[in-house]
C-alpha atoms as a PDB file:
ATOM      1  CA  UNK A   1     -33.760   1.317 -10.828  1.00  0.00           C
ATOM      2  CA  UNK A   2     -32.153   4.416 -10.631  1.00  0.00           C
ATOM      3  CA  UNK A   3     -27.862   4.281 -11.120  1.00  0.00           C
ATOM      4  CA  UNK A   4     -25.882   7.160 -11.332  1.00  0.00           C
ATOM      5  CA  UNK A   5     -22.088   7.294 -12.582  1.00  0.00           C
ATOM      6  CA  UNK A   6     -19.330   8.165 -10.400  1.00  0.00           C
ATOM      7  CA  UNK A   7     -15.732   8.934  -9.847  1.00  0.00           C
ATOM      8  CA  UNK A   8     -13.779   6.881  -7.593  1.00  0.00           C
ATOM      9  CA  UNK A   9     -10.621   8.473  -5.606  1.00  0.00           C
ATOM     10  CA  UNK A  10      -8.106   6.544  -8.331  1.00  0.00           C
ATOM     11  CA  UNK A  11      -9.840   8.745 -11.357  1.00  0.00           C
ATOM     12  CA  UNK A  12     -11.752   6.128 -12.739  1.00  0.00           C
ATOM     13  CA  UNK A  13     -15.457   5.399 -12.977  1.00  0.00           C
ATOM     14  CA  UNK A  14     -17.979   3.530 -11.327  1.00  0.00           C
ATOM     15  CA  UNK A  15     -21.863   3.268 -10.364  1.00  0.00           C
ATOM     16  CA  UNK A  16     -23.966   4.571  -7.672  1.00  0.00           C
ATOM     17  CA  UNK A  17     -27.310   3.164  -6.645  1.00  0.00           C
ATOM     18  CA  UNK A  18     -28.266   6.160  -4.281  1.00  0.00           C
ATOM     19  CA  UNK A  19     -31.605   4.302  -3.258  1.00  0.00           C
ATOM     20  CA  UNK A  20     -29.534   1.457  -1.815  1.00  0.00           C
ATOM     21  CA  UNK A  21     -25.819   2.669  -1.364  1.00  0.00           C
ATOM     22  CA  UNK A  22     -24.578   0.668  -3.021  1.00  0.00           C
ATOM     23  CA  UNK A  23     -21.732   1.104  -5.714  1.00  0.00           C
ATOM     24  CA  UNK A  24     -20.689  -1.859  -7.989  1.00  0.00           C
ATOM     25  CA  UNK A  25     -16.846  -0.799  -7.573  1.00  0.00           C
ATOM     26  CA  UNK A  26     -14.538   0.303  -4.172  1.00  0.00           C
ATOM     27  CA  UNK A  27     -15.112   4.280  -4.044  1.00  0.00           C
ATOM     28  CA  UNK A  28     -11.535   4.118  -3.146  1.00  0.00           C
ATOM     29  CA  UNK A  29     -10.689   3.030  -6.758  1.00  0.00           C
ATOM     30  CA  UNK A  30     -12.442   0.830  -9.210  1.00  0.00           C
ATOM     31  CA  UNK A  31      -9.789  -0.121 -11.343  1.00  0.00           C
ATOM     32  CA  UNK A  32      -7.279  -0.565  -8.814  1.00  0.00           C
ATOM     33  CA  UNK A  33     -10.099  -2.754  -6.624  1.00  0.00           C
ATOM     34  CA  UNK A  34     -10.665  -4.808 -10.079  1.00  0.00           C
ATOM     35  CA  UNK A  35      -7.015  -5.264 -10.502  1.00  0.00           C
ATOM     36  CA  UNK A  36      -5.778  -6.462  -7.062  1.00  0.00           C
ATOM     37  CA  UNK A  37      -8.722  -8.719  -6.345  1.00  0.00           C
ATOM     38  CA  UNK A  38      -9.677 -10.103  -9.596  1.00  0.00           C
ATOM     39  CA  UNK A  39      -6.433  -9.630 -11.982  1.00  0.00           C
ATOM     40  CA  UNK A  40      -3.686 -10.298  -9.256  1.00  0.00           C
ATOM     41  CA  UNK A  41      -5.176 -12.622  -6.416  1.00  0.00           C
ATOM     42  CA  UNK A  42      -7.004 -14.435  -9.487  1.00  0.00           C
ATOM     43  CA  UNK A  43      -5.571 -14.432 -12.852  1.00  0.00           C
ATOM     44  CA  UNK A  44      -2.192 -13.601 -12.097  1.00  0.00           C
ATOM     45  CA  UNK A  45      -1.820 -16.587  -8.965  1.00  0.00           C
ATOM     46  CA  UNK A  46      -3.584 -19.180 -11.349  1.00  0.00           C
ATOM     47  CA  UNK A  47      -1.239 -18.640 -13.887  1.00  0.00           C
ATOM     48  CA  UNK A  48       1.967 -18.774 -11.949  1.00  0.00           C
ATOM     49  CA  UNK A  49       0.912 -21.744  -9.888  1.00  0.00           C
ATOM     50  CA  UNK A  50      -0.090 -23.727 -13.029  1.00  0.00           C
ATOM     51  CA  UNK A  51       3.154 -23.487 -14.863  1.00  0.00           C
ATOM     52  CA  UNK A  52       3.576 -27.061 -15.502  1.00  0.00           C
ATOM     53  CA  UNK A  53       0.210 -27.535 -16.602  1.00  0.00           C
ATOM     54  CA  UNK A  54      -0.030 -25.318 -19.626  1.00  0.00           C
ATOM     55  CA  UNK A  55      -3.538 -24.103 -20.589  1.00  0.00           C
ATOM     56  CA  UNK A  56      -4.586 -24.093 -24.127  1.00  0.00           C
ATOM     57  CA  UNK A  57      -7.386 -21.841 -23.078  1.00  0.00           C
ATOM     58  CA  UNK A  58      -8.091 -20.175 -19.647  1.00  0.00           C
ATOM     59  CA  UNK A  59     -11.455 -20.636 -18.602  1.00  0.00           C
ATOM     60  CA  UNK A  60     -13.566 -17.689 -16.253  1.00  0.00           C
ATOM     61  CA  UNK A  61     -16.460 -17.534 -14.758  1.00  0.00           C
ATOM     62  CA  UNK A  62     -17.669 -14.015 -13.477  1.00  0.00           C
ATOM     63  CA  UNK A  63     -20.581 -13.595 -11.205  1.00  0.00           C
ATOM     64  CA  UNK A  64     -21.866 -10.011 -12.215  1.00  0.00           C
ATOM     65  CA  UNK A  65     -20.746  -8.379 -15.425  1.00  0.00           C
ATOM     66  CA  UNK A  66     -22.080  -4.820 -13.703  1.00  0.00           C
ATOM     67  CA  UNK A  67     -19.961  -2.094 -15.747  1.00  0.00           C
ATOM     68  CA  UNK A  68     -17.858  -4.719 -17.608  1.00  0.00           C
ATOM     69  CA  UNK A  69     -14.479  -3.613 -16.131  1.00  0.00           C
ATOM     70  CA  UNK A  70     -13.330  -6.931 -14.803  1.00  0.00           C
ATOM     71  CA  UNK A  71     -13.906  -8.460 -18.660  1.00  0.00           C
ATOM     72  CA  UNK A  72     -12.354  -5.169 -20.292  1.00  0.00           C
ATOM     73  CA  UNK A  73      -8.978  -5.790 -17.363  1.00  0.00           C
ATOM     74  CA  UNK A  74      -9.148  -9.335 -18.410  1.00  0.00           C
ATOM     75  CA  UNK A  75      -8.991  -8.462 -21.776  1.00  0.00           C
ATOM     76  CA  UNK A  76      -6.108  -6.297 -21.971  1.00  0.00           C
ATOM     77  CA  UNK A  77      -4.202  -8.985 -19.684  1.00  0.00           C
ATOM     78  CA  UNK A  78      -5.237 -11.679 -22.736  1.00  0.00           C
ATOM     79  CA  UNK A  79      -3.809  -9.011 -25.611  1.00  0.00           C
ATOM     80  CA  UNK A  80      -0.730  -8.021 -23.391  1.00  0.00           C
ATOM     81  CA  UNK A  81       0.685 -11.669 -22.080  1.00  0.00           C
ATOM     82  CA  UNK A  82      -0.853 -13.616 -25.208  1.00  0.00           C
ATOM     83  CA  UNK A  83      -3.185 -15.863 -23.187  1.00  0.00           C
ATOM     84  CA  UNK A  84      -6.327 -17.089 -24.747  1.00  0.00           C
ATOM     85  CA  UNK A  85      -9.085 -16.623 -22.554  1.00  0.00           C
ATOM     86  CA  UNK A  86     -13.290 -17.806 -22.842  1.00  0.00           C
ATOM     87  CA  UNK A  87     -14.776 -15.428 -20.489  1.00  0.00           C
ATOM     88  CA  UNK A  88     -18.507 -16.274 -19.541  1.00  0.00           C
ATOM     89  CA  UNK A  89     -20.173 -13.891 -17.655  1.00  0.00           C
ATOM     90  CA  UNK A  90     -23.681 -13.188 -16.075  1.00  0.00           C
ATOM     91  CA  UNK A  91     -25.795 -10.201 -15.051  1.00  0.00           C
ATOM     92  CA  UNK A  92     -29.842 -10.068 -14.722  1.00  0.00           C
ATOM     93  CA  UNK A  93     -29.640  -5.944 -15.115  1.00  0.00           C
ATOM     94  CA  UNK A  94     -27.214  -5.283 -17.574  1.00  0.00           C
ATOM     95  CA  UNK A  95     -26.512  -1.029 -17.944  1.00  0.00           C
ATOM     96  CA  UNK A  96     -28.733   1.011 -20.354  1.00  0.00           C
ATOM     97  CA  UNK A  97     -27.432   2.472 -23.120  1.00  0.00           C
ATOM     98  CA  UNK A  98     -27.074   5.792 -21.670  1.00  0.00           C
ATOM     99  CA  UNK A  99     -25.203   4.667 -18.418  1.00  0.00           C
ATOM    100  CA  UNK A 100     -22.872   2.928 -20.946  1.00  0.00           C
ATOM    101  CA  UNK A 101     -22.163   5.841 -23.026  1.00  0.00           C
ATOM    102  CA  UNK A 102     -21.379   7.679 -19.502  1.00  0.00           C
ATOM    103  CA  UNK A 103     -18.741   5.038 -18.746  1.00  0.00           C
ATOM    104  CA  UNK A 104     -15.517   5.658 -19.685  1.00  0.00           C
ATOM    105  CA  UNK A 105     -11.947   3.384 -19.243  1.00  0.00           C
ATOM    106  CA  UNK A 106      -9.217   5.448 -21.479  1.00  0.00           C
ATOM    107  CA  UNK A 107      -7.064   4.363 -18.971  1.00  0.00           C
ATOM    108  CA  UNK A 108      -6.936   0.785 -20.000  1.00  0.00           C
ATOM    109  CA  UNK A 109      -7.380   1.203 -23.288  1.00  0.00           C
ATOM    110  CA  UNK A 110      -6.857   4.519 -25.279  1.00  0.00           C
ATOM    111  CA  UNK A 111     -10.246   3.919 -26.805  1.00  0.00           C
ATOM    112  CA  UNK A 112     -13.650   2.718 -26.144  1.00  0.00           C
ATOM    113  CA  UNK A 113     -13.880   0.394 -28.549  1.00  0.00           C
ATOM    114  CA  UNK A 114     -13.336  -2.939 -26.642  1.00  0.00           C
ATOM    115  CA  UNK A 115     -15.526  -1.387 -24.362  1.00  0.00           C
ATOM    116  CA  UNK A 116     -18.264  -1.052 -26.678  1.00  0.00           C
ATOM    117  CA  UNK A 117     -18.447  -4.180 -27.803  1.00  0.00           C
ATOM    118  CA  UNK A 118     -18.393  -6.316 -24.780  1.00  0.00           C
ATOM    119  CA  UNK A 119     -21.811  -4.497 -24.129  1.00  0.00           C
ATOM    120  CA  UNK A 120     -23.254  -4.318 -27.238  1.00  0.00           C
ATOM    121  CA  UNK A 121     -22.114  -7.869 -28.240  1.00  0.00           C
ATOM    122  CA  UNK A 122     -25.140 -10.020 -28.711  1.00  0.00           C
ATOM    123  CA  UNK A 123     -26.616 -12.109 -25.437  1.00  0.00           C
ATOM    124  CA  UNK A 124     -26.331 -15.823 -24.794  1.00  0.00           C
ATOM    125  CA  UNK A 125     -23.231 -16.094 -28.029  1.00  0.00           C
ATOM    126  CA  UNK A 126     -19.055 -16.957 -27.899  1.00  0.00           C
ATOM    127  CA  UNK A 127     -18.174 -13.880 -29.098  1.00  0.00           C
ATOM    128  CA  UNK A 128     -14.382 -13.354 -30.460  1.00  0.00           C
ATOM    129  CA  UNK A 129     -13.543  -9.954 -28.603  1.00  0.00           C
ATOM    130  CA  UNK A 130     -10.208 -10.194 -29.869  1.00  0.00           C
ATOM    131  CA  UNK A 131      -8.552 -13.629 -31.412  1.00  0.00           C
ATOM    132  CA  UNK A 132      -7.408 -14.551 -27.949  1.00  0.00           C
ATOM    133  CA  UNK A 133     -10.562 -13.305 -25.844  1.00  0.00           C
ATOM    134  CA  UNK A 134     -13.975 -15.338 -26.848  1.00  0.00           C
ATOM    135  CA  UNK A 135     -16.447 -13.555 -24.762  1.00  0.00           C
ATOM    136  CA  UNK A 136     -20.079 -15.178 -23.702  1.00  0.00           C
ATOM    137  CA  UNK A 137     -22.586 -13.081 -21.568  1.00  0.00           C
ATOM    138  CA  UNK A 138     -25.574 -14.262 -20.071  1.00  0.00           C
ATOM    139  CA  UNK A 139     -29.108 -12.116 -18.858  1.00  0.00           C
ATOM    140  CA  UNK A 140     -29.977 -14.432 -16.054  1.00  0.00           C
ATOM    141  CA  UNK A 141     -30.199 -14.611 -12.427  1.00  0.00           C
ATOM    142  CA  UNK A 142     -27.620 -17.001 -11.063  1.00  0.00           C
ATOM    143  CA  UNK A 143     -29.997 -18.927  -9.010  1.00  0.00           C
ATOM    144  CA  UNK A 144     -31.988 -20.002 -12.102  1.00  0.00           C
ATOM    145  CA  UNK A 145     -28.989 -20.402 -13.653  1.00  0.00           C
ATOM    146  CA  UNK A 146     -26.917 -23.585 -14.378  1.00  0.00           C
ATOM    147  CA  UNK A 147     -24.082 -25.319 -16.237  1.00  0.00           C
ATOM    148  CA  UNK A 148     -22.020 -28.132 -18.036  1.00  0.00           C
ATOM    149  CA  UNK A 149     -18.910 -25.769 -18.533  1.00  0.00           C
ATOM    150  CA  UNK A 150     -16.068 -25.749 -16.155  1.00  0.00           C
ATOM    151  CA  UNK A 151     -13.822 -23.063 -15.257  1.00  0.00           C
ATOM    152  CA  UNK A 152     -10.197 -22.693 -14.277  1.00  0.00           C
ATOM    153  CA  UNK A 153     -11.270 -19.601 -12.609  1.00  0.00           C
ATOM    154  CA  UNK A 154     -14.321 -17.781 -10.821  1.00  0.00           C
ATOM    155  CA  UNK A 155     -14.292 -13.684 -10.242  1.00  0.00           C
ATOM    156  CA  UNK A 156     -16.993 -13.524  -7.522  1.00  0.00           C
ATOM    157  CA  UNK A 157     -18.370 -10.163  -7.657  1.00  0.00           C
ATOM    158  CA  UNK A 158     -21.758 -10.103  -6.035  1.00  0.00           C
ATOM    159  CA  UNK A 159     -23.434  -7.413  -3.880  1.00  0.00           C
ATOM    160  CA  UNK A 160     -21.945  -7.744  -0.353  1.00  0.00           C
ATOM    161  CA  UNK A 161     -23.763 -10.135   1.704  1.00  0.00           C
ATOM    162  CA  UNK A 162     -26.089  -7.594   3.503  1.00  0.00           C
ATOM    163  CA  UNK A 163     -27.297  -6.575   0.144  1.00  0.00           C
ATOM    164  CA  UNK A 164     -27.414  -9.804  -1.366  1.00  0.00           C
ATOM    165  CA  UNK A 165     -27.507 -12.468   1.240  1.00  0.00           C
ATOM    166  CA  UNK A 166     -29.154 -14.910  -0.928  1.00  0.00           C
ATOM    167  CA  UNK A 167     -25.635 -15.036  -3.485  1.00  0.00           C
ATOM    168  CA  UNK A 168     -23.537 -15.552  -0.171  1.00  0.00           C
ATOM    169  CA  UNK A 169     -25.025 -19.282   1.214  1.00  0.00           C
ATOM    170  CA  UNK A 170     -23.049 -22.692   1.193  1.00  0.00           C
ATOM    171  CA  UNK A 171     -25.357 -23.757  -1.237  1.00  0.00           C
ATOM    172  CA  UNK A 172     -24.297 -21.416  -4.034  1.00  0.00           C
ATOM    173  CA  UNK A 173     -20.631 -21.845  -2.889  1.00  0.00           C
ATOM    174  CA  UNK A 174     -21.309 -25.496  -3.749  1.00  0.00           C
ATOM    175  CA  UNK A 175     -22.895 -24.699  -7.250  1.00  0.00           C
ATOM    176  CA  UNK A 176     -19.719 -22.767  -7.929  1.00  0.00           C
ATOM    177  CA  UNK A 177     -17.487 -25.329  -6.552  1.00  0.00           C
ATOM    178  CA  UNK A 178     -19.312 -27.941  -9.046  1.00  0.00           C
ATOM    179  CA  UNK A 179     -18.527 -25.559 -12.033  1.00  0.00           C
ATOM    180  CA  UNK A 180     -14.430 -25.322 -10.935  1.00  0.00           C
ATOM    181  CA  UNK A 181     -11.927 -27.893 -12.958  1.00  0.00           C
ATOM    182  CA  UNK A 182      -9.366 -28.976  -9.740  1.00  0.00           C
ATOM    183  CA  UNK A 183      -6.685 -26.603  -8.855  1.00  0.00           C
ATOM    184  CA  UNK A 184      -9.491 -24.014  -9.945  1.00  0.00           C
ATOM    185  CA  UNK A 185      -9.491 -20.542  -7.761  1.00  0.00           C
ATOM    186  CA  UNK A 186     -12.218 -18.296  -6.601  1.00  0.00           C
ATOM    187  CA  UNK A 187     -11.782 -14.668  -5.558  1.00  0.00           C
ATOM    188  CA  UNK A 188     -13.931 -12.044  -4.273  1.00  0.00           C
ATOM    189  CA  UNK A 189     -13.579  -8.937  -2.391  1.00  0.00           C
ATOM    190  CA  UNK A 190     -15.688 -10.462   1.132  1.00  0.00           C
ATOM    191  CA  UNK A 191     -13.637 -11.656   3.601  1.00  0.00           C
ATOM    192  CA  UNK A 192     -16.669 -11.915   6.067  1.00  0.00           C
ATOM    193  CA  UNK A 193     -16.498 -14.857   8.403  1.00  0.00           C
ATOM    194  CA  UNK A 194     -19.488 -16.322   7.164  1.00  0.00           C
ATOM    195  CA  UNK A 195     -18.791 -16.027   3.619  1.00  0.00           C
ATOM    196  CA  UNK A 196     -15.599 -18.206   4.508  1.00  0.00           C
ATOM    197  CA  UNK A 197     -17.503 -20.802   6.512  1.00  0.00           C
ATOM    198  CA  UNK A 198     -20.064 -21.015   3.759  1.00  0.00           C
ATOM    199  CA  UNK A 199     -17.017 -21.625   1.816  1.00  0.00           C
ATOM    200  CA  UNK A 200     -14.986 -24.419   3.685  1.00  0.00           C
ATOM    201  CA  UNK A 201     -18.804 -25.960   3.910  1.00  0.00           C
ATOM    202  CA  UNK A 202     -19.387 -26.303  -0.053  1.00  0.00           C
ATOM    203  CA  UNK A 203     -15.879 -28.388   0.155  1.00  0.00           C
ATOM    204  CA  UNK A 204     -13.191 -25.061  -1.242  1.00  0.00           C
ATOM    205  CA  UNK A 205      -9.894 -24.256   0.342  1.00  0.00           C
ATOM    206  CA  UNK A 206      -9.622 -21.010   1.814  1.00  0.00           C
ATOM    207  CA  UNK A 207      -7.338 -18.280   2.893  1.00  0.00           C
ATOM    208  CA  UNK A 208      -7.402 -14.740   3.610  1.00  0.00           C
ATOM    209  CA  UNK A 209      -5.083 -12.570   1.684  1.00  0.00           C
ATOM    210  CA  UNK A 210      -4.169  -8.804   2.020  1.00  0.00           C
ATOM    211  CA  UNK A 211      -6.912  -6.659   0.366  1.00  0.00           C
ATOM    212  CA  UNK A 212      -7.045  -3.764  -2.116  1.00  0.00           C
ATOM    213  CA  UNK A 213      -6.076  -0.455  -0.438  1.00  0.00           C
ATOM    214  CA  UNK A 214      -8.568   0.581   2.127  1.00  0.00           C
ATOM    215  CA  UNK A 215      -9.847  -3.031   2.593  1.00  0.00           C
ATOM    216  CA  UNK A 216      -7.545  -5.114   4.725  1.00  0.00           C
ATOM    217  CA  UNK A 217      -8.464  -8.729   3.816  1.00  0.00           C
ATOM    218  CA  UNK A 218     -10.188 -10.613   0.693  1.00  0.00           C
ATOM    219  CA  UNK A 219     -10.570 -14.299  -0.158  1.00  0.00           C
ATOM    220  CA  UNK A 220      -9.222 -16.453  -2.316  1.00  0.00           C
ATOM    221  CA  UNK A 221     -10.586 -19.674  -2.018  1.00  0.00           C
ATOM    222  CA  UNK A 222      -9.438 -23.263  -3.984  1.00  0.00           C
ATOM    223  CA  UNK A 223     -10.419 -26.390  -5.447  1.00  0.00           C
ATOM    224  CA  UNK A 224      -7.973 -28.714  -4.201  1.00  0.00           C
ATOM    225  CA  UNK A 225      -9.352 -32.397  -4.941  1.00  0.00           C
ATOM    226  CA  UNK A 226     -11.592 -34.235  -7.997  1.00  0.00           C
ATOM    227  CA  UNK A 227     -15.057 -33.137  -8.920  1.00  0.00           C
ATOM    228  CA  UNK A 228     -17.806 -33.446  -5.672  1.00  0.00           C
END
């Protein structure tokens, strides 16, 4: 499969599949994309609603590691605030090693070397990242994939429906829903109204929320009673 590297129009990198159209970030901005949806709408709103129940660890599940920017965002947000994060990710075609070394992020970090080592970590390991950021990536296809971990939070960043349709039914909304702990929160960029049907269906709470810039609505979607 053939990816090529690209600027988006906030400076900062992301990847072109010219055979399908398809890029893995918003050509509008990939970091700032990653940041509202992901960082802010996710992150951010599960911590401040969940004051009174303190964490020990935060718990995230992220449906596509693609480029690794939403772990690397993460990441900074775990060494800047002093939360401790486990971060489990999974992507069936992870970046060659070329297409990595084309990548860059200065702008979160002054170096690459975080970077670096969220790919080139080993597969299918809890990897300590940092002291505060265990890491654990998996080469899988999330259909053949499954789970007895539960997450406080889930970064949904699959191929829009039309490319992916298969990643966008109730039934995977109800996998995901069975791997949230209660008050858990699920955020992706769609705001399609079947994505949000398929939601409500699988049992989640949902609402539509101001996008990033040049994308007026996403979803953030929550688990609001026990274990189905």
């Amino acid at each position: 499969m053939l990816r090529e590297i690209i600027k988006t129009k906030d400076g900062s990198d992301t990847i072109l599949i010219p055979s399908q159209k398809i890029t893995y970030h918003s050509i509008y901005g990939a970091v700032q994309e990653s940041k509202h949806v992901f960082i802010e709408a996710g992150l951010n709103y599960f911590l401040e609603n969940n004051k009174e129940h303190i964490c020990p660890s935060i718990k995230i599940f992220e449906m596509g590691f693609g480029t690794g920017l939403n772990a690397l965002l993460t990441l900074q947000e775990a060494i800047q605030h002093q939360h401790k994060i486990f971060y489990q990710t999974i992507e069936l075609f992870p970046l060659n090693e070329n297409e990595i070394s084309l990548l860059s992020y200065n702008d979160i970090f002054f170096d690459d070397k975080y970077f670096h080592q969220l790919h080139h970590c080993d597969w299918e390991k809890d990897i300590a990242i940092y002291p505060l950021f265990i890491f654990h990536k998996i080469k899988n296809s999330f259909l053949n994939y499954s789970t007895n971990q539960l997450f406080n939070i889930i970064y949904y960043d699959a191929f829009a429906p039309e490319d992916q349709p298969e990643l966008w039914t109730e039934e995977i909304f109800a996998k995901l829903f069975s791997m949230l702990l209660p008050k858990g929160v699920l955020v992706t960029y769609c705001s399609k109204g079947n994505v949000r049907r398929a939601l409500l269906a699988a049992g989640f709470s949902v609402e539509k929320i101001p996008g990033p810039p040049h994308k007026r609505e996403m979803i953030r979607a929550r688990k609001l009673i026990g274990i189905r």
